[in-house]
Protein backbone atom coordinates (compact mmCIF):
# COMPACT_ATOMS: atom_id res chain seq x y z
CA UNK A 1 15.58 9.75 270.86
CA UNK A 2 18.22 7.97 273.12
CA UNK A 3 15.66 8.56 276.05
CA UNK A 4 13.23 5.85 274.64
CA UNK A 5 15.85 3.67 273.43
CA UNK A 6 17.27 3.35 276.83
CA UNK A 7 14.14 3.03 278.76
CA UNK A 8 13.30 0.66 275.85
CA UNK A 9 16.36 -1.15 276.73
CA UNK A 10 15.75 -0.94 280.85
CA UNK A 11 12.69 -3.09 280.31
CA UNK A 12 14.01 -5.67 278.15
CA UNK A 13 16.99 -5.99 280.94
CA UNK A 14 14.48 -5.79 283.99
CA UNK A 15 11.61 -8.28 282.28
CA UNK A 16 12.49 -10.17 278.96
CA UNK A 17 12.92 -8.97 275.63
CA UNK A 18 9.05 -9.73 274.36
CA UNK A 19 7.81 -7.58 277.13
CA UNK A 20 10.05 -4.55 275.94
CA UNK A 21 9.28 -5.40 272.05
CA UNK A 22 5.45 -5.23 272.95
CA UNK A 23 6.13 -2.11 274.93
CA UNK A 24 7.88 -0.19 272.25
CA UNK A 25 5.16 0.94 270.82
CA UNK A 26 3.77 3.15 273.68
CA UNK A 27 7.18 4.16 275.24
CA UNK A 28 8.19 5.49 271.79
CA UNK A 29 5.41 7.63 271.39
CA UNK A 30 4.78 8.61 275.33
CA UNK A 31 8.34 10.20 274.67
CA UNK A 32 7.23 12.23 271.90
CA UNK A 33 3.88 12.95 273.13
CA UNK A 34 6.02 14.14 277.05
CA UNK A 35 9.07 15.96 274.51
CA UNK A 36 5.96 18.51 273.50
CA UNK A 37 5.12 19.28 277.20
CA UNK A 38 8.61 21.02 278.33
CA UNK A 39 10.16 24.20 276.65
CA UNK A 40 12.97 22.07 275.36
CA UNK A 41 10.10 20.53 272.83
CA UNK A 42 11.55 19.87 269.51
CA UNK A 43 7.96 17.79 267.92
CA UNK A 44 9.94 18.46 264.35
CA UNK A 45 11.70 14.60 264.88
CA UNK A 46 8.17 12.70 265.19
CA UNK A 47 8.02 9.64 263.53
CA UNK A 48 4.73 11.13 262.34
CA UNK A 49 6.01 13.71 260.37
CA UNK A 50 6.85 11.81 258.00
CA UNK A 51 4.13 10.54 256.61
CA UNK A 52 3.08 14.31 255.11
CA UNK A 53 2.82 13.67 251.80
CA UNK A 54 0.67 10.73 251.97
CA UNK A 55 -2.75 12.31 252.28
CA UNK A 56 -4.34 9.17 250.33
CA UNK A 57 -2.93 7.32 253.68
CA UNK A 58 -3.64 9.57 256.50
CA UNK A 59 -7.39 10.68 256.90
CA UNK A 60 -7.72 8.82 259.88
CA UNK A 61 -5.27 11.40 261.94
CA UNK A 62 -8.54 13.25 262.36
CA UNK A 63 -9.39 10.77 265.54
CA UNK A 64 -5.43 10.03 266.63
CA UNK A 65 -3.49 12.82 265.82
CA UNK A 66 0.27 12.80 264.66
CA UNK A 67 0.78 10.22 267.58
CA UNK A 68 -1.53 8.05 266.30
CA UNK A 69 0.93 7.64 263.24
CA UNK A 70 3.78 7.35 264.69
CA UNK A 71 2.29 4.33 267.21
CA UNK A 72 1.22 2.63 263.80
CA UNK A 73 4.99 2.71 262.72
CA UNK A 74 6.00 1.95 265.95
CA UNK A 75 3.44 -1.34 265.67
CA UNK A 76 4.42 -2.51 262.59
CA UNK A 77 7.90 -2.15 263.19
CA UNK A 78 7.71 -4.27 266.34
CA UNK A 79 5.70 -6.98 264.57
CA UNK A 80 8.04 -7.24 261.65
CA UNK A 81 11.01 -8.03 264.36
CA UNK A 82 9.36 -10.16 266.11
CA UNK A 83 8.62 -12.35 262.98
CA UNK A 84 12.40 -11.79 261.66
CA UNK A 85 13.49 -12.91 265.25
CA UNK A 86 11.33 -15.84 265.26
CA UNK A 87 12.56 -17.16 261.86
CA UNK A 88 16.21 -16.36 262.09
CA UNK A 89 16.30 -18.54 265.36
CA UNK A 90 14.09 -21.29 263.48
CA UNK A 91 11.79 -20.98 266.23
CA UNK A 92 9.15 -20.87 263.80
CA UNK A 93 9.13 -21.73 259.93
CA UNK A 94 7.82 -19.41 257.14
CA UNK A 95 5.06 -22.00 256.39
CA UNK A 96 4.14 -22.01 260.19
CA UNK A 97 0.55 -20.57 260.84
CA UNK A 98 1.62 -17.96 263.19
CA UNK A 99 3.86 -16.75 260.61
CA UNK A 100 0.86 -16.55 257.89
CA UNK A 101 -1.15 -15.07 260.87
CA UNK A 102 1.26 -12.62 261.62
CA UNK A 103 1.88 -11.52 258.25
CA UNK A 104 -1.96 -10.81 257.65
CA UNK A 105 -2.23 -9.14 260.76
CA UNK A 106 0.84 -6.82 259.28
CA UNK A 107 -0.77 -6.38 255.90
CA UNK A 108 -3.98 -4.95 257.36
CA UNK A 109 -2.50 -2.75 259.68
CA UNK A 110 -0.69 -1.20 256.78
CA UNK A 111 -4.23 -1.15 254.25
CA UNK A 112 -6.71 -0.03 256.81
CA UNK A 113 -5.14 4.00 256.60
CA UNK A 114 -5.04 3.34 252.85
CA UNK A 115 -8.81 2.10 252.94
CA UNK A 116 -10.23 4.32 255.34
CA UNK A 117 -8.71 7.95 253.65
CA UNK A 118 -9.32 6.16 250.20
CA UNK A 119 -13.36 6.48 251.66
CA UNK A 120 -12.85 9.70 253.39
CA UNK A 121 -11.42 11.49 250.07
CA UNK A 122 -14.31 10.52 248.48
CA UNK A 123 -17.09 10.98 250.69
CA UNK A 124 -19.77 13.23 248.96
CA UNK A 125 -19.80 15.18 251.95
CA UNK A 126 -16.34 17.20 251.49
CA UNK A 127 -18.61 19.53 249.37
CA UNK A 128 -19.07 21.16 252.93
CA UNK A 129 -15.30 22.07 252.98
CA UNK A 130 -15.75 24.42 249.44
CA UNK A 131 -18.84 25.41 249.68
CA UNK A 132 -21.82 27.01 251.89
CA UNK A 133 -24.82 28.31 251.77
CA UNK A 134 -23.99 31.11 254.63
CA UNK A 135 -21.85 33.32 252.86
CA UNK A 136 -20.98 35.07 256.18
CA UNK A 137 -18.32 31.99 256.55
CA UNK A 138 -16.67 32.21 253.02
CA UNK A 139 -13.46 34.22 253.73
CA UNK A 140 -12.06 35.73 250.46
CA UNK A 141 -8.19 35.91 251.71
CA UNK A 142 -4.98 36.81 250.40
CA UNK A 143 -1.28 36.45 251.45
CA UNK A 144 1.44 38.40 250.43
CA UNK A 145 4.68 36.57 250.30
CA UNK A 146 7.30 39.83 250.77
CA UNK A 147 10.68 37.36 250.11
CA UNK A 148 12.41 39.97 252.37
CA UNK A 149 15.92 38.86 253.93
CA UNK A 150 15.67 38.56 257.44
CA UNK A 151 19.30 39.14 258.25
CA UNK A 152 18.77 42.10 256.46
CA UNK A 153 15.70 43.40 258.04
CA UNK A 154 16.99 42.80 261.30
CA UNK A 155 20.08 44.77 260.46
CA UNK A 156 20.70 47.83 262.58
CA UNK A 157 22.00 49.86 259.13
CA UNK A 158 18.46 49.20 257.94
CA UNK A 159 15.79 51.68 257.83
CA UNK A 160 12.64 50.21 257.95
CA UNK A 161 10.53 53.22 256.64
CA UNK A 162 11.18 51.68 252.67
CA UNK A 163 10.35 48.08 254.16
CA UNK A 164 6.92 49.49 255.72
CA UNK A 165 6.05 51.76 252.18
CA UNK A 166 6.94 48.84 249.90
CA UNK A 167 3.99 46.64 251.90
CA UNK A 168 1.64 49.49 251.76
CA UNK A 169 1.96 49.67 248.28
CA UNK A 170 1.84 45.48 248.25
CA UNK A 171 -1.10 46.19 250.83
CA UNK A 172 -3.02 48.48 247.75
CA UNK A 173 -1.73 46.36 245.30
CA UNK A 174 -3.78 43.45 247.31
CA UNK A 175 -7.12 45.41 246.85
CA UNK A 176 -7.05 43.79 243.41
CA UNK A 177 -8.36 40.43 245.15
CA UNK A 178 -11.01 41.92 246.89
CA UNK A 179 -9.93 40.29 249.96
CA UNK A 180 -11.66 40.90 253.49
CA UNK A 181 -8.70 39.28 255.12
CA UNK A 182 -4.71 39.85 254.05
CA UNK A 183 -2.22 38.47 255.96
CA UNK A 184 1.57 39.33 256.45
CA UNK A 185 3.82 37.37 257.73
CA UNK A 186 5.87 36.68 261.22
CA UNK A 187 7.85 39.90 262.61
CA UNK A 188 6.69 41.70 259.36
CA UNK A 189 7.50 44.79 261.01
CA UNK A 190 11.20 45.17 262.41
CA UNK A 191 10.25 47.46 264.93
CA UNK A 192 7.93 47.10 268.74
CA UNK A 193 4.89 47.81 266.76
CA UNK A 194 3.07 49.80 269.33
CA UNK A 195 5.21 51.72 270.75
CA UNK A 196 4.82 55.49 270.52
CA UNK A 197 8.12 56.09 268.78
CA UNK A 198 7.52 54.13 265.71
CA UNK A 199 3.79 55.26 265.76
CA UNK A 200 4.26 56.95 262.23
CA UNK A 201 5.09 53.35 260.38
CA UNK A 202 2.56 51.73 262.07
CA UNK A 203 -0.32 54.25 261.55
CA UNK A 204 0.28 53.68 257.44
CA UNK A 205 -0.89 50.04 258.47
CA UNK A 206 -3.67 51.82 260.66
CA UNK A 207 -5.15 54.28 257.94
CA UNK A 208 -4.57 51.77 254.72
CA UNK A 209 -7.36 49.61 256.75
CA UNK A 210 -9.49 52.28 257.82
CA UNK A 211 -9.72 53.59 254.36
CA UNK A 212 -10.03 50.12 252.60
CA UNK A 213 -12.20 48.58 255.19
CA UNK A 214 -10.09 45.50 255.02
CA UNK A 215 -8.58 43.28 257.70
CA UNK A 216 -4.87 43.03 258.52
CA UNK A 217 -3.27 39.76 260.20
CA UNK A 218 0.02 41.00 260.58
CA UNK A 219 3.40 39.65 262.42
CA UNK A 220 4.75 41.89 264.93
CA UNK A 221 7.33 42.78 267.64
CA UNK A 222 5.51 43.42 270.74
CA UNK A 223 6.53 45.32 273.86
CA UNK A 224 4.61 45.09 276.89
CA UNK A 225 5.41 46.87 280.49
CA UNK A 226 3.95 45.76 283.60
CA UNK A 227 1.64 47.84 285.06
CA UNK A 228 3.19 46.79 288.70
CA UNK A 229 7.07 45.48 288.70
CA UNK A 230 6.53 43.66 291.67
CA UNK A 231 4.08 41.44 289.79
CA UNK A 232 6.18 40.83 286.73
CA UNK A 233 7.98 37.82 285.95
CA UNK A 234 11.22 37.38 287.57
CA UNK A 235 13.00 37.13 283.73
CA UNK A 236 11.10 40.27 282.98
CA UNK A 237 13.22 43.29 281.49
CA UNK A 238 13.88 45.88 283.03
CA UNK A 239 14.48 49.47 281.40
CA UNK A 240 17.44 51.24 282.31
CA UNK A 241 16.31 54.62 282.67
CA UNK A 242 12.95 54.21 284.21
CA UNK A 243 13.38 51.06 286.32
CA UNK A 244 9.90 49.75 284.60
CA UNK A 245 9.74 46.53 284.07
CA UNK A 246 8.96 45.21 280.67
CA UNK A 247 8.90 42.18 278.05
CA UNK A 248 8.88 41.74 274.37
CA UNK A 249 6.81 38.95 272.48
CA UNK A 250 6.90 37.52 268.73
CA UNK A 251 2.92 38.24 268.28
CA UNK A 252 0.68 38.81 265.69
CA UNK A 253 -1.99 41.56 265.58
CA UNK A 254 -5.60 42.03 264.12
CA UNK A 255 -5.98 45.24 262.55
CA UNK A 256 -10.08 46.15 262.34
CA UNK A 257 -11.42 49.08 260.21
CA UNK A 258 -12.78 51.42 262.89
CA UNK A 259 -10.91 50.05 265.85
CA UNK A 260 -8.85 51.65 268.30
CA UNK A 261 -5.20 50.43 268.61
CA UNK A 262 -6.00 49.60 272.45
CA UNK A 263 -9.27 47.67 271.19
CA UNK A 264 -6.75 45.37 268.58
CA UNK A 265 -6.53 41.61 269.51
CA UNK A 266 -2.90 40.75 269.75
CA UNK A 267 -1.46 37.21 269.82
CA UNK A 268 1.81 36.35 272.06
CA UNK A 269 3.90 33.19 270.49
CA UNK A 270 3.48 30.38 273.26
CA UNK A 271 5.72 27.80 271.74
CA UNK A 272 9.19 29.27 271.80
CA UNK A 273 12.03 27.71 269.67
CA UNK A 274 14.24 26.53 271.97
CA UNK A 275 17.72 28.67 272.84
CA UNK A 276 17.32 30.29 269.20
CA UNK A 277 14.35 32.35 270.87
CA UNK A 278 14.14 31.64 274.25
CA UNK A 279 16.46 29.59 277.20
CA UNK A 280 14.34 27.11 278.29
CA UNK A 281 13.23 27.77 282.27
CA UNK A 282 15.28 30.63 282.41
CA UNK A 283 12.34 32.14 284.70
CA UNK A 284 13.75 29.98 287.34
CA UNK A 285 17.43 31.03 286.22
CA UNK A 286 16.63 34.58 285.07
CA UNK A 287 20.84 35.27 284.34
CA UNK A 288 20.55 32.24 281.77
CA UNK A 289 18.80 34.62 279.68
CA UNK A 290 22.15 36.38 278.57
CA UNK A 291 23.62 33.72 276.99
CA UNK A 292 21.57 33.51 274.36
CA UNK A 293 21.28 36.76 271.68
CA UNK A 294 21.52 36.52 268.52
CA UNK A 295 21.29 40.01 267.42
CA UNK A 296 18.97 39.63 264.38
CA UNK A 297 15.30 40.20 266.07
CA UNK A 298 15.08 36.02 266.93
CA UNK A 299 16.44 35.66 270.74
CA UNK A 300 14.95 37.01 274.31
CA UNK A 301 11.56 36.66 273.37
CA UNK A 302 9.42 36.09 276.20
CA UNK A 303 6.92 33.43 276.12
CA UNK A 304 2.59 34.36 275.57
CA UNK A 305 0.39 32.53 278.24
CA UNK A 306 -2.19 31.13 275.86
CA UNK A 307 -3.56 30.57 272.56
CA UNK A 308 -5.69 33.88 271.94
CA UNK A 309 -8.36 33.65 269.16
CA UNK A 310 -9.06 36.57 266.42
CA UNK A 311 -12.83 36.86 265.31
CA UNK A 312 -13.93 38.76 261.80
CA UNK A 313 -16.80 40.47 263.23
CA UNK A 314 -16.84 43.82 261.93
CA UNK A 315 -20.71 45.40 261.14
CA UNK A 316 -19.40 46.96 258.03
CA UNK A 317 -17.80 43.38 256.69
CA UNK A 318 -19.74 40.62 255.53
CA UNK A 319 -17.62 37.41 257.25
CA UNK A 320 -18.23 36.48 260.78
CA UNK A 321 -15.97 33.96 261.53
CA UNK A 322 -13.51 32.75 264.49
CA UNK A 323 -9.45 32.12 263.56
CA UNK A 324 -6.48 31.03 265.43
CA UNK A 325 -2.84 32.30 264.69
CA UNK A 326 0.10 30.52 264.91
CA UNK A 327 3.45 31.53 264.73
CA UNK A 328 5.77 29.86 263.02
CA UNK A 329 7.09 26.74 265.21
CA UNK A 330 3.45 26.67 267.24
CA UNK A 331 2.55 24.99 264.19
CA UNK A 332 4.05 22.24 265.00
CA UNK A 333 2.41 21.07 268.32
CA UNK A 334 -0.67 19.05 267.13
CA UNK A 335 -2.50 19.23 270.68
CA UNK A 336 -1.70 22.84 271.42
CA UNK A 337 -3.67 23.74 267.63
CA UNK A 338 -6.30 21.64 268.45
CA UNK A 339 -7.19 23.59 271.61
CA UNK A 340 -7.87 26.30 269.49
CA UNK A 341 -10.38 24.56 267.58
CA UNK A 342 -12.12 23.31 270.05
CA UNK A 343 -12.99 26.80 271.70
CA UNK A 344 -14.24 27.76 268.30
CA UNK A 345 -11.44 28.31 265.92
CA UNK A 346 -13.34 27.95 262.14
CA UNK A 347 -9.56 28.19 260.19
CA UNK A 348 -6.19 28.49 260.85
CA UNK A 349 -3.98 31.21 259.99
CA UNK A 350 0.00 30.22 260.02
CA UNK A 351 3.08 32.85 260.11
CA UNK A 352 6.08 32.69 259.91
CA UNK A 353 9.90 33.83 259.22
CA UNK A 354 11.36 30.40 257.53
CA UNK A 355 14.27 32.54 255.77
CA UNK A 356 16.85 31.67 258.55
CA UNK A 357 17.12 28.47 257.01
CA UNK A 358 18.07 29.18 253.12
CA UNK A 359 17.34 27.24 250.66
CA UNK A 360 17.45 24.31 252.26
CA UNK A 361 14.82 21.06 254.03
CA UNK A 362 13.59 23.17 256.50
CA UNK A 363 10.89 25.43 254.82
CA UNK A 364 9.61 22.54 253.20
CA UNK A 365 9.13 20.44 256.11
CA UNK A 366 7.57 23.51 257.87
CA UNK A 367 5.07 23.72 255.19
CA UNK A 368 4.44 20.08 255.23
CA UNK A 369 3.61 19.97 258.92
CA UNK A 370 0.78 22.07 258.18
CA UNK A 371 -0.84 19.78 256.21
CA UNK A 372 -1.29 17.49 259.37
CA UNK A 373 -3.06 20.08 261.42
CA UNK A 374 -5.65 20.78 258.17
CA UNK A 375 -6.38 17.13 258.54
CA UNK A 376 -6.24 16.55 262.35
CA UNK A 377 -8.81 19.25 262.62
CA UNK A 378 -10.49 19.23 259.23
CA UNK A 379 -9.54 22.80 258.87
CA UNK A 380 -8.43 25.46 256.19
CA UNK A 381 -5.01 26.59 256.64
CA UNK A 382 -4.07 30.09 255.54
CA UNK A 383 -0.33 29.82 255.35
CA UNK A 384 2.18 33.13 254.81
CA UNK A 385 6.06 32.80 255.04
CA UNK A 386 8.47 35.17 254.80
CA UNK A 387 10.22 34.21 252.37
CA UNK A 388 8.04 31.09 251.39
CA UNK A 389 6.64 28.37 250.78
CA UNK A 390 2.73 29.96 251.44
CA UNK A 391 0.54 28.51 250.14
CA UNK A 392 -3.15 27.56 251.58
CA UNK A 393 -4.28 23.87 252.71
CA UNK A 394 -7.39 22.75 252.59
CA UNK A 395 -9.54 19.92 255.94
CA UNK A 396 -8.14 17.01 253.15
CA UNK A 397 -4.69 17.99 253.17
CA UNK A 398 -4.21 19.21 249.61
CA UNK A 399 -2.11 21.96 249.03
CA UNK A 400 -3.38 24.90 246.73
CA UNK A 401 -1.53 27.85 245.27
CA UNK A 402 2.07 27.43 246.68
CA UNK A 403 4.45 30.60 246.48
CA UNK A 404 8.35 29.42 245.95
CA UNK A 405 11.13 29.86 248.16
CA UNK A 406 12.59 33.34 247.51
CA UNK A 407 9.71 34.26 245.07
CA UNK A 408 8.18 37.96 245.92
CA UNK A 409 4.28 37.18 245.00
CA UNK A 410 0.82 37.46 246.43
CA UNK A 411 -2.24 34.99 246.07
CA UNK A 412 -5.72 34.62 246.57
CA UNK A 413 -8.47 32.30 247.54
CA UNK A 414 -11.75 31.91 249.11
CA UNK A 415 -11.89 29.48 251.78
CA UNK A 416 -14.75 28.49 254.33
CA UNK A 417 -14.75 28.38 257.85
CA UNK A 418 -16.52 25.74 259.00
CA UNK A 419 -17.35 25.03 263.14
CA UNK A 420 -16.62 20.82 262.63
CA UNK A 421 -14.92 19.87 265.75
CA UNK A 422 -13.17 16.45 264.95
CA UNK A 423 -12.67 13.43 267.68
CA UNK A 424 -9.39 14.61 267.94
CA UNK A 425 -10.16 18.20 268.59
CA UNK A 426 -12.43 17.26 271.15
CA UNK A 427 -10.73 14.83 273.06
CA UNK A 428 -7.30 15.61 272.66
CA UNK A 429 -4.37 13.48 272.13
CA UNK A 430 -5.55 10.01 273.74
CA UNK A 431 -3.14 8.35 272.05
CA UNK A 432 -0.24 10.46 273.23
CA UNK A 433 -1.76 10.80 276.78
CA UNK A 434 -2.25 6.89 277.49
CA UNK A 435 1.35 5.87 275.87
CA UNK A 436 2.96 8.91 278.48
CA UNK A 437 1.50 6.99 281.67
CA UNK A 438 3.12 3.69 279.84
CA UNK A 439 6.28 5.16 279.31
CA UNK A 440 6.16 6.86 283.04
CA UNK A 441 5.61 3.55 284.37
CA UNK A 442 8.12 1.67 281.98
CA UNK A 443 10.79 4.15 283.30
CA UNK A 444 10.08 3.87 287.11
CA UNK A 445 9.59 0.17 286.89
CA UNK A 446 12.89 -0.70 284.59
CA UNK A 447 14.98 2.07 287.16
CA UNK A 448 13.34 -0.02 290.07
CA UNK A 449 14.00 -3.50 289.27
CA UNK A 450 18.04 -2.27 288.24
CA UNK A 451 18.27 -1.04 292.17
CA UNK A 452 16.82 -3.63 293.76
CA UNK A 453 19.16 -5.92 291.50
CA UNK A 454 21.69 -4.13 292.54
CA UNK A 455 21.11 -3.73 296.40
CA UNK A 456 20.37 -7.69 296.49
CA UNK A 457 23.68 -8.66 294.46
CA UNK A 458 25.24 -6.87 297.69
């Protein structure tokens, strides 16, 4: 966040300080809304973020986005200096009525969020968000919560033919629910899922749908070759004894009943961790690629093209709904979920490994990320970790059934998809788009003015 602060501080030097203190606002958040354009993104840091537990304060996300928040810190903020600078100079005096001004103008900034979700948390018409009359969009769901060790997984001593009978038997176990969707979680399967050598773990997945009729969101390895190497990506893989050229993605797969594996919908991760999963540009430097691997099934991924929706469409199942997937850290780009919801998307299904980090901040925050894209998009969020927290989230925010961290479980709950499209869904970020050309501009101008002082000093 030095970026900002320095462009911050190039204004202030190239105008006068009011000019940059007025300006804060937008460069602060045109640098977070620009960090989640590159693939050295990290939206984690957003002033936004952390305002996740205050649902009672935050309804109004559904027309701004995370942005929208962190502008509204940025705001206040800038007013309360301004009136702190004012009085400590005895410019003006606290009994002056542009302090009293001020200070009302600061107090209803900070009420209207509490006003406005106080309204929307109450309006009679949330009904629609637990109930319906079309029973083709309530999706009875469960998630099973493994607690597996990744390390351990990933570990080349480990076999994974007792990690793929124990979730079978988790997968029967499930039937309990009567679920028509269960979902597994990121890279549940330590192994390229499709590939012909490990076909006898992955057709246990295969038959324990066809015979139960149920549907399986599940977290895989993917391999892909190129059907022409000339074609394929300059970082592409290559295989040493063939030549072929080839690439492997953290995905997630839709198993149907009745499908064949070539007619399964498969999900590429987009949003790529930076270094832990993938160099950033290393297309352009393709050796760059090397100096990252980790050894435990997280590095050398290779990144998906788009945001690929699942549908539950089956004629022998009674749901018909549309779903996006995220994995893991896609979760955390508000505008990049929201596409997905505005080409149809009725609820949100989130996966991911968050046992790297222990027992520590980061699951937690993970989880509580989520609970900005339920409200941004007034969606239900089916949530499975790992190793926890899953839990499901409903369009308000509120969090329902939570798994712990390092608890083996499973849960169940009927949620309903709904086809709302919010103002935010629709239009995008606004705020984050308008304060990028301001920030833009702030750093040309500020770098502009210092050269021209500089050139004319000579």
């Amino acid at each position: 966040m030095l970026i900002p602060v320095l462009i911050i501080y190039g204004v202030y030097k190239a105008s006068n300080k009011n000019i940059a203190v007025i300006l804060f606002p937008l460069i602060w958040v045109g640098f977070e809304y620009f960090h989640n354009q590159w693939q050295f993104a990290f939206p984690w840091l957003e002033l936004g973020d952390t305002e996740t537990y205050n649902i009672n304060r935050i309804q109004y996300i559904e027309f701004v986005g995370v942005h929208g928040i962190s502008f509204l810190i940025c705001v206040v903020t800038a007013l309360i200096y301004f009136a702190a600078k004012q009085l400590y100079q005895k410019k003006w005096k606290l009994a002056n009525p542009r302090v009293v001004l001020l200070f009302i103008l600061i107090t209803a900034i900070l009420l209207f969020p509490n006003i406005y979700s106080d309204g929307k948390l109450t309006d009679l018409e949330n009904e629609k968000y637990y109930h319906t009359n079309d029973s083709t969009k309530l999706i009875n769901s469960c998630i099973i919560q493994p607690n597996v060790d990744p390390y351990e997984k990933w570990s080349r001593q480990h076999n994974p033919d007792s990690l793929i009978d124990s979730y079978i038997a988790k997968l029967n176990e499930a039937q309990k629910f009567n679920p028509h969707l269960i979902v597994l979680n990121e890279t549940a399967a330590p192994y390229y899922f499709f590939e012909p050598y490990y076909y006898n773990n992955t057709e246990k997945f295969i038959n324990f749908v066809n015979s139960s009729g149920k549907y399986l969101l599940i977290g895989i390895p993917h391999l892909y070759y190129y059907p022409d190497s000339n074609s394929a990506p300059k970082d592409s893989k290559v295989m040493m004894s063939s030549g072929r050229r080839y690439d492997t993605f953290n995905s997630a797969t839709l198993i149907e009943p009745g499908k064949r594996i070539n007619e399964y919908t498969i999900h590429k991760k987009v949003k790529l961790v930076p270094f832990s999963e993938r160099v950033p540009y290393q297309e352009y430097v393709p050796f760059t690629k090397k100096l990252i691997s980790w050894g435990v099934g997280i590095s050398s991924w290779q990144r998906g093209t788009e945001l690929i929706l699942f549908k539950l469409n089956n004629p022998s199942q009674k749901p018909k709904a549309i779903f996006e997937t995220l994995i893991c850290y896609e979760s955390v780009f508000s505008e990049f979920v929201s596409e997905g919801i505005k080409r149809g998307a009725e609820f949100i299904v989130i996966v991911t490994n968050d046992g790297w980090w222990g027992n520590t901040a980061g699951p937690y925050q993970h989880e509580q990320y989520a609970v900005l894209r339920a409200i941004e998009n007034r969606k239900w969020i089916v949530r499975c970790a790992q190793t926890g927290v899953s839990c499901y989230i409903d369009p308000l925010g509120k969090i329902y059934d939570e798994i712990p961290y390092y608890a083996e479980s499973m849960t169940s709950r009927t949620i309903v998809a709904n086809s709302e499209k919010t103002f935010y869904a629709e239009n995008g970020d606004i705020t984050g788009r308008v304060s990028l050309y301001i920030f833009i501009l702030s750093l040309i101008s500020s770098v502009g003015v210092y050269i021209y002082k500089r050139i004319t000093k000579k």
